[in-house]
PDB file of N, CA and C in Angstrom:
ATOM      1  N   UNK A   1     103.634 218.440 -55.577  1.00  0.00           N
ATOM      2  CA  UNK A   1     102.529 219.237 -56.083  1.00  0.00           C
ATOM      3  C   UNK A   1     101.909 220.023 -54.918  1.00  0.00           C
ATOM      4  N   UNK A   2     101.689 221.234 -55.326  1.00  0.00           N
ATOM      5  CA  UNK A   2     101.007 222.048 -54.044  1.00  0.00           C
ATOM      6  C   UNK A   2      99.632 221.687 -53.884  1.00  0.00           C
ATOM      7  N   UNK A   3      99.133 222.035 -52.392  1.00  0.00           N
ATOM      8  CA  UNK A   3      97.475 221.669 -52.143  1.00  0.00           C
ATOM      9  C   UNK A   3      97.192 222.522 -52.157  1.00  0.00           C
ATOM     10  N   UNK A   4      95.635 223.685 -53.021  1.00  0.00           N
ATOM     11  CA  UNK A   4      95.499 224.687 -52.379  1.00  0.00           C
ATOM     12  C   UNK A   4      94.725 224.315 -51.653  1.00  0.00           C
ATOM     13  N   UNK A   5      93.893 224.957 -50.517  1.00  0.00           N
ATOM     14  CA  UNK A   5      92.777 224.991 -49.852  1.00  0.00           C
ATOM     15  C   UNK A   5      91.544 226.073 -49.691  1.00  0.00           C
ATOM     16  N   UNK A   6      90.563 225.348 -49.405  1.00  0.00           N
ATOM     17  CA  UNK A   6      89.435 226.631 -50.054  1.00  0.00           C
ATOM     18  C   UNK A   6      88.637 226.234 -48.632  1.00  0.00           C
ATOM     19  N   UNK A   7      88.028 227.065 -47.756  1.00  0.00           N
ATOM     20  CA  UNK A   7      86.801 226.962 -47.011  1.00  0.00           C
ATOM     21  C   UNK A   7      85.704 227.588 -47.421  1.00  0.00           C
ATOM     22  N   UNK A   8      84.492 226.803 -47.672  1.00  0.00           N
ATOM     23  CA  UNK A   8      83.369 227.242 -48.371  1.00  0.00           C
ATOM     24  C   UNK A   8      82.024 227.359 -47.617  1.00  0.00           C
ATOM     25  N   UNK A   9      81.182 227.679 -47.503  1.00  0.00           N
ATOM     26  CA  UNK A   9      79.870 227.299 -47.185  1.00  0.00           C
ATOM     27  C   UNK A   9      79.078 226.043 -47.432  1.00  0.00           C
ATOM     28  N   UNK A  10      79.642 225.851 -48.686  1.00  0.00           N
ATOM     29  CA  UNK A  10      78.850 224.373 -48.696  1.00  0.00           C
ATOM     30  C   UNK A  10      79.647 223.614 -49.746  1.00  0.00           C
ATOM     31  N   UNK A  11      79.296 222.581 -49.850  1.00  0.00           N
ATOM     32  CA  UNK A  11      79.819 221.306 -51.006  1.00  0.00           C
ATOM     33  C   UNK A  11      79.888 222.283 -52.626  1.00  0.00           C
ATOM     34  N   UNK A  12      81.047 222.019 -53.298  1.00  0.00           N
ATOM     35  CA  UNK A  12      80.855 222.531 -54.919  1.00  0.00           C
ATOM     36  C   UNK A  12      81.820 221.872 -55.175  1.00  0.00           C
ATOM     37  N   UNK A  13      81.542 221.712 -56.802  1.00  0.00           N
ATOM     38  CA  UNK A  13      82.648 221.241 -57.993  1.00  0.00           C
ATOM     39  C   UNK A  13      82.492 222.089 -58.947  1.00  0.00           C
ATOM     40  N   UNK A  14      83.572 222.622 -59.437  1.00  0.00           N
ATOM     41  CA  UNK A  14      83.588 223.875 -60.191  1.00  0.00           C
ATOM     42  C   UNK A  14      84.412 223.596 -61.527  1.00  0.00           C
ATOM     43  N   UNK A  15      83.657 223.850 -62.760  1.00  0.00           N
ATOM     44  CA  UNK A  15      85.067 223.322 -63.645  1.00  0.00           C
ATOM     45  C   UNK A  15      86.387 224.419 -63.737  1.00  0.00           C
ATOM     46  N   UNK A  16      86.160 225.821 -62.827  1.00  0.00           N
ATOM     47  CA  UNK A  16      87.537 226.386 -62.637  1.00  0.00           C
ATOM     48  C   UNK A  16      88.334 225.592 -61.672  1.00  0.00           C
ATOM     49  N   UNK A  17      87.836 224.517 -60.926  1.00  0.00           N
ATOM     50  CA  UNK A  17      88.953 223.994 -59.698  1.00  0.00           C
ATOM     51  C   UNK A  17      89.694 222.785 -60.223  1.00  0.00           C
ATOM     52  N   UNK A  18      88.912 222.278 -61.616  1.00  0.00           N
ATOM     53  CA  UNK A  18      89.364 220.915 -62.295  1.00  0.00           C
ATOM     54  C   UNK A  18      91.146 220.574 -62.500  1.00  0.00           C
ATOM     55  N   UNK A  19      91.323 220.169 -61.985  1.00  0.00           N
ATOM     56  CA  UNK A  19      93.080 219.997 -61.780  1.00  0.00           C
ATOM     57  C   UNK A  19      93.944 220.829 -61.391  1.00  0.00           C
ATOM     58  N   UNK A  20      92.945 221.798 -59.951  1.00  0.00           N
ATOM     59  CA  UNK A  20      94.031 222.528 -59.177  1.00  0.00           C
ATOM     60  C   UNK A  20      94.737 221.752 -58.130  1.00  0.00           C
ATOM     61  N   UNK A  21      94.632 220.621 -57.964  1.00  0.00           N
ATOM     62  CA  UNK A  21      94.515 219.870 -56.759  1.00  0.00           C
ATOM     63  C   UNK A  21      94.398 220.594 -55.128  1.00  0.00           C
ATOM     64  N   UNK A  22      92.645 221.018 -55.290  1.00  0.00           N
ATOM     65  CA  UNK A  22      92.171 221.717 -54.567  1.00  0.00           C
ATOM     66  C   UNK A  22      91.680 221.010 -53.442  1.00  0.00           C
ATOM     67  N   UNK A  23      91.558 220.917 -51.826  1.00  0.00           N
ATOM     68  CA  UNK A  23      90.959 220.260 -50.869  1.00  0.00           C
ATOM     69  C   UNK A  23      89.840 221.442 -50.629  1.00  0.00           C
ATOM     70  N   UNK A  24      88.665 221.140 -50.479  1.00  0.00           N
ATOM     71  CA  UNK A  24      87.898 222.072 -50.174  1.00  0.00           C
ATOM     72  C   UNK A  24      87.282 221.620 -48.554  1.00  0.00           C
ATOM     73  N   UNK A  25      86.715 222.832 -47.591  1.00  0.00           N
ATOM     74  CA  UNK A  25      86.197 222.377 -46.572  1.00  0.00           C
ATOM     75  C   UNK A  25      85.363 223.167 -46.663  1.00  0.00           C
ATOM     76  N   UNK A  26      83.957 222.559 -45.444  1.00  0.00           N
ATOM     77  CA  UNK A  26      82.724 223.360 -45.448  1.00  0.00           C
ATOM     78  C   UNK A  26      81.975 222.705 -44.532  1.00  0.00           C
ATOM     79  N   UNK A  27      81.058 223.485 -43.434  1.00  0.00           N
ATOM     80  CA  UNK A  27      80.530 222.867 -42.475  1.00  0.00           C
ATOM     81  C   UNK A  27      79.172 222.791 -42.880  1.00  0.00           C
ATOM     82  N   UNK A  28      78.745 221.599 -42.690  1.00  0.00           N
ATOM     83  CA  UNK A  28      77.482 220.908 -42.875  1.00  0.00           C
ATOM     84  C   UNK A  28      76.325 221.649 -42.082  1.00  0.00           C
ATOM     85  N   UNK A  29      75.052 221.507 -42.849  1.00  0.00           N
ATOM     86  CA  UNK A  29      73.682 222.228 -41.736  1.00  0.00           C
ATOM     87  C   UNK A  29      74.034 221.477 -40.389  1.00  0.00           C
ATOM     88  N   UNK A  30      74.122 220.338 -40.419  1.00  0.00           N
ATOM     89  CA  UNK A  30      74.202 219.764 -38.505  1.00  0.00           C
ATOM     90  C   UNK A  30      75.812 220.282 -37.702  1.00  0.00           C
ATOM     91  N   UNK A  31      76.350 221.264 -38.439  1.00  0.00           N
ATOM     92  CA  UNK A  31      77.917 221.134 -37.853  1.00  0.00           C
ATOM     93  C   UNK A  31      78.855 220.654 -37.762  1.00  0.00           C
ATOM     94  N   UNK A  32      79.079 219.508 -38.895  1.00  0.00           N
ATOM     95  CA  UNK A  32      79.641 218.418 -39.044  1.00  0.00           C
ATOM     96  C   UNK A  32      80.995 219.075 -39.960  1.00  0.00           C
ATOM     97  N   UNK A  33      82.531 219.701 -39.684  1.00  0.00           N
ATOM     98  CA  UNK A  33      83.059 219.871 -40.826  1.00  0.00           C
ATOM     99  C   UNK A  33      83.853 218.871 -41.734  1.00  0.00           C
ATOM    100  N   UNK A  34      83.496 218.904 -42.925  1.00  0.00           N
ATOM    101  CA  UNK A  34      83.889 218.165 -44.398  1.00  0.00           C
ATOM    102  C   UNK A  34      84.877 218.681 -44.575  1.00  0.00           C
ATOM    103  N   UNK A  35      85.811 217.564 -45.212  1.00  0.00           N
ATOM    104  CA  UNK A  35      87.021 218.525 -46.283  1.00  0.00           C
ATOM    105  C   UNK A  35      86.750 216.847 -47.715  1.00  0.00           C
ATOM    106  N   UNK A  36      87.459 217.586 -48.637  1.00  0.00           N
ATOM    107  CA  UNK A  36      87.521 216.578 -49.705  1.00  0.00           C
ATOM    108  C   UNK A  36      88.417 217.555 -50.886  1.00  0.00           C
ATOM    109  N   UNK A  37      88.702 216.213 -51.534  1.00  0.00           N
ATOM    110  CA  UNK A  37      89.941 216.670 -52.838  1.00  0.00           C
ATOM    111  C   UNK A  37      88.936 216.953 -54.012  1.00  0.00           C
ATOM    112  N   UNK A  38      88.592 217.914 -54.358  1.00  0.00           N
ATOM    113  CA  UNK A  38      88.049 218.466 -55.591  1.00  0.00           C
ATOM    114  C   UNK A  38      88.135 217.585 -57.002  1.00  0.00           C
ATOM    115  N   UNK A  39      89.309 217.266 -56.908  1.00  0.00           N
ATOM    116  CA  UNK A  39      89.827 216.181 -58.116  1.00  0.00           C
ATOM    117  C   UNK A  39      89.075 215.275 -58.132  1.00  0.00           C
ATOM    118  N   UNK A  40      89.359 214.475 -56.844  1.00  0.00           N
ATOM    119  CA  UNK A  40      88.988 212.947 -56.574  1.00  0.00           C
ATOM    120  C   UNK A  40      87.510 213.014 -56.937  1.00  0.00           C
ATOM    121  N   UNK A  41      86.951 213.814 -56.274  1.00  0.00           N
ATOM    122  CA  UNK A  41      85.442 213.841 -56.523  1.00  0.00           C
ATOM    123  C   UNK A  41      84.915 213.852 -57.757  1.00  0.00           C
ATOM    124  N   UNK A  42      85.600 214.743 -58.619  1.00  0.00           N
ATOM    125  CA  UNK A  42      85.097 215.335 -59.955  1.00  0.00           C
ATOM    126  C   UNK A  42      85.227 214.139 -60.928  1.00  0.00           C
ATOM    127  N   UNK A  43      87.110 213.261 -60.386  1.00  0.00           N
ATOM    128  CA  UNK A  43      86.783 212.236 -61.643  1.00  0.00           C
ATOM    129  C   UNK A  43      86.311 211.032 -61.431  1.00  0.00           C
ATOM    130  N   UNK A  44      85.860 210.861 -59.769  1.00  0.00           N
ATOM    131  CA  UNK A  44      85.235 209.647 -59.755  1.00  0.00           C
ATOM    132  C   UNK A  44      83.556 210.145 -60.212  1.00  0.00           C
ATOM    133  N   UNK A  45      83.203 211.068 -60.440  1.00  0.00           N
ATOM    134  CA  UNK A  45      81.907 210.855 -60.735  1.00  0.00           C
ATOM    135  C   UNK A  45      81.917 212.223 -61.718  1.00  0.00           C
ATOM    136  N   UNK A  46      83.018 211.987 -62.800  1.00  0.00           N
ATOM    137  CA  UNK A  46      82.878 213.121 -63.861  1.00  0.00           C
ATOM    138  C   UNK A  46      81.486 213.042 -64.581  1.00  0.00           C
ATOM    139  N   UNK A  47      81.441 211.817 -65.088  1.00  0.00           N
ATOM    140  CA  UNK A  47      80.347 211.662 -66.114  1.00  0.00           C
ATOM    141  C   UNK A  47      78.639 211.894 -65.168  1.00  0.00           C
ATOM    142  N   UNK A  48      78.789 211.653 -64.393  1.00  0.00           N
ATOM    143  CA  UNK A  48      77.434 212.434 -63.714  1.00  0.00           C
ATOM    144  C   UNK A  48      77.506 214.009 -63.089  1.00  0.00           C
ATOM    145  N   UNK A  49      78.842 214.648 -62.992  1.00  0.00           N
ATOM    146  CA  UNK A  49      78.701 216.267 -63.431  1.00  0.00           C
ATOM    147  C   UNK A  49      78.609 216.715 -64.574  1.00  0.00           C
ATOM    148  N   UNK A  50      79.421 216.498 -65.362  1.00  0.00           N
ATOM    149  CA  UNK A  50      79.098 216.762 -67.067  1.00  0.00           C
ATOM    150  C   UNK A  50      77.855 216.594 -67.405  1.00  0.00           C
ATOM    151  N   UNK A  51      76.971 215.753 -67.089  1.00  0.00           N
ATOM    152  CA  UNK A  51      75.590 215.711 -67.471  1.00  0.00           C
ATOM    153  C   UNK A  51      74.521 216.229 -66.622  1.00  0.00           C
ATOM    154  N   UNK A  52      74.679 216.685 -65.803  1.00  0.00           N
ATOM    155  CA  UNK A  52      73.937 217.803 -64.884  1.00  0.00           C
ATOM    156  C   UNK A  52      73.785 219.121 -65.798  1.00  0.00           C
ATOM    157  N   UNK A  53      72.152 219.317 -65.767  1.00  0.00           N
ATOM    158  CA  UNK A  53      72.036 220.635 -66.229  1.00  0.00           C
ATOM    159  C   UNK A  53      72.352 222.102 -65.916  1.00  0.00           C
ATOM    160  N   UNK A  54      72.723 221.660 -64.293  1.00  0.00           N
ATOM    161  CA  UNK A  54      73.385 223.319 -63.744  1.00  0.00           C
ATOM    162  C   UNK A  54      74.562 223.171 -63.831  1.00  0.00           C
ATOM    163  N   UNK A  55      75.706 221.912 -64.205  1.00  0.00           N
ATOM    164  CA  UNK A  55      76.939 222.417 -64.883  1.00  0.00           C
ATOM    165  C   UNK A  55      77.161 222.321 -66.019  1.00  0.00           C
ATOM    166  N   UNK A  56      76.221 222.204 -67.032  1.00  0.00           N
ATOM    167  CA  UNK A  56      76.470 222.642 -68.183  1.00  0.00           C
ATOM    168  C   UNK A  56      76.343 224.233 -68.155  1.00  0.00           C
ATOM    169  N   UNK A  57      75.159 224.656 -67.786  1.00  0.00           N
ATOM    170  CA  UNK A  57      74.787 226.464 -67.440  1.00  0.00           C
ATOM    171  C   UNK A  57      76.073 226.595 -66.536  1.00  0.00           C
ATOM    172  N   UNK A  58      75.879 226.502 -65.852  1.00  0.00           N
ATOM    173  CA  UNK A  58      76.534 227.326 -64.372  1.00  0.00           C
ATOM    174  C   UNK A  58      78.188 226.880 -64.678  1.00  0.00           C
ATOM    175  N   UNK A  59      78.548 225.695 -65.112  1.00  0.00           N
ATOM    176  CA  UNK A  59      80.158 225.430 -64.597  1.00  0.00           C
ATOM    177  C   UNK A  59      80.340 225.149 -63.411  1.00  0.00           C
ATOM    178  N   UNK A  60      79.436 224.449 -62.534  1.00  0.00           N
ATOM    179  CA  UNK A  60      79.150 223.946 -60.961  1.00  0.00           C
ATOM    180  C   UNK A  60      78.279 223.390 -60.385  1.00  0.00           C
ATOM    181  N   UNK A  61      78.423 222.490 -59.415  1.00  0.00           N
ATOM    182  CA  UNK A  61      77.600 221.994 -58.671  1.00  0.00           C
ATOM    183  C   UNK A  61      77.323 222.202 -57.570  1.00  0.00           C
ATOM    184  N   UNK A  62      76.250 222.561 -56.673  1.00  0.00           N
ATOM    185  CA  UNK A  62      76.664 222.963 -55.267  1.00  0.00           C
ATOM    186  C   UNK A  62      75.705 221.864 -54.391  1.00  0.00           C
ATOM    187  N   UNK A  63      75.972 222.089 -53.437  1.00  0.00           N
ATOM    188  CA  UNK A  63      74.738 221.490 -52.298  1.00  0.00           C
ATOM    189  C   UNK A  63      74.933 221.787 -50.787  1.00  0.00           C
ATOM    190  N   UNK A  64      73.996 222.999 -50.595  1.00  0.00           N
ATOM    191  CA  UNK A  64      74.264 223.716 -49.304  1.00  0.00           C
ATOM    192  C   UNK A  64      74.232 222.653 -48.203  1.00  0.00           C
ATOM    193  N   UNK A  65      73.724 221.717 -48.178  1.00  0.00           N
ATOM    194  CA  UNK A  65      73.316 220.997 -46.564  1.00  0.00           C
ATOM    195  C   UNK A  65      74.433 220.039 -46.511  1.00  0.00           C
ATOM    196  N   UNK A  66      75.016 219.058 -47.296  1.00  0.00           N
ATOM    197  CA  UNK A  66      75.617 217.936 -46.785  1.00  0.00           C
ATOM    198  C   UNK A  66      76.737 218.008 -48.053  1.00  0.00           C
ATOM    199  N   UNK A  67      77.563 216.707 -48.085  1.00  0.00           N
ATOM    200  CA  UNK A  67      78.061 215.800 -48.706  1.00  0.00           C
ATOM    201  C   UNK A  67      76.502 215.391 -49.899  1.00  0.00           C
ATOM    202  N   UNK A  68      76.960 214.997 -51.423  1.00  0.00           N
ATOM    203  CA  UNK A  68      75.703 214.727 -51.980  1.00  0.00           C
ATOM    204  C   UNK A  68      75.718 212.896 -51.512  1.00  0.00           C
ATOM    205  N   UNK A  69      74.862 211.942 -51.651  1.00  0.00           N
ATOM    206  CA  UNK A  69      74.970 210.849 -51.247  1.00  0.00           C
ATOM    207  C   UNK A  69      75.665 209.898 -51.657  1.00  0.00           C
ATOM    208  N   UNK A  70      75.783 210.393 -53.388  1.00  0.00           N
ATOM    209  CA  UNK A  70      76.764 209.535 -54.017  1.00  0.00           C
ATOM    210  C   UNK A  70      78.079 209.843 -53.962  1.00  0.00           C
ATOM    211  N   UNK A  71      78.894 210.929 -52.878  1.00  0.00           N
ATOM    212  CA  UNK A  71      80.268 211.355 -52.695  1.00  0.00           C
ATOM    213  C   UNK A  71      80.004 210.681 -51.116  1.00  0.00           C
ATOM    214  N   UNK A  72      79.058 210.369 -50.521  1.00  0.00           N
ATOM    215  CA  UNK A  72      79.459 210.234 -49.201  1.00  0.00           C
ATOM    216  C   UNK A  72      79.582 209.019 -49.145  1.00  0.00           C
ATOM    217  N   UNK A  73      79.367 207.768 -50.453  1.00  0.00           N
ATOM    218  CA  UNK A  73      79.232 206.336 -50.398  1.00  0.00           C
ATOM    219  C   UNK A  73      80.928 206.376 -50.456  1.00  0.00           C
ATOM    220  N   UNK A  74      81.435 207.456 -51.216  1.00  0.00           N
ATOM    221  CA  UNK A  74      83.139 207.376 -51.699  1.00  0.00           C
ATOM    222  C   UNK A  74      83.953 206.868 -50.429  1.00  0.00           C
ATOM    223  N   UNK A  75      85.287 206.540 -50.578  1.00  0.00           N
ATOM    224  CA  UNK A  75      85.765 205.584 -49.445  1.00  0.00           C
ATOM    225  C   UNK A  75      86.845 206.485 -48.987  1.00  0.00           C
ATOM    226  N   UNK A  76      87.140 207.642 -50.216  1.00  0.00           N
ATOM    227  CA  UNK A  76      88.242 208.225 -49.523  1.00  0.00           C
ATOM    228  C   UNK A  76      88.224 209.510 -49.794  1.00  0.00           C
ATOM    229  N   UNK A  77      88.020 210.958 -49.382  1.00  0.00           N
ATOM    230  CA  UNK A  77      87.740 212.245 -49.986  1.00  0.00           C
ATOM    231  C   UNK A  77      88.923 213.235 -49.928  1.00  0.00           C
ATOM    232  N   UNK A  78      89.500 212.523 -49.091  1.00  0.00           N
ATOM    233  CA  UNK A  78      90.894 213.824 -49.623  1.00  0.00           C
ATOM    234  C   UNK A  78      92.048 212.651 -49.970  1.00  0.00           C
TER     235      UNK A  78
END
């Protein structure tokens, strides 16, 4: 299966990336750079994006500064 890769500005889950098996990267406000599997993220914590009110509107989640806290407890991101 191919990986694509995306460098972003900040953390997102997008329901256009939902089973691209996408790695996304993005450097943190302190300079810290992230990468993580779009997938992994989305279905370990589908049911708390689906119920977010900016991805029901929007089709995304973002968060300019970090990792959100409940992806950074995760044990494995790509």
């Amino acid at each position: 299966m191919t990986t694509n890769n995306i460098t972003t500005k900040r953390f997102v889950i997008r329901k256009t990336l939902i089973n691209t098996n996408t790695v996304i990267t993005f450097t943190t406000n302190k300079g810290k750079k992230v990468s993580y599997n779009h997938d992994k993220v989305y279905n370990a914590h589908k049911k708390r994006f689906e119920s977010m009110p900016c991805f029901v509107k929007y089709k995304s989640y973002t968060n300019t500064n970090n990792l959100p806290v409940f992806v950074r407890n995760m044990k494995e991101l790509v």
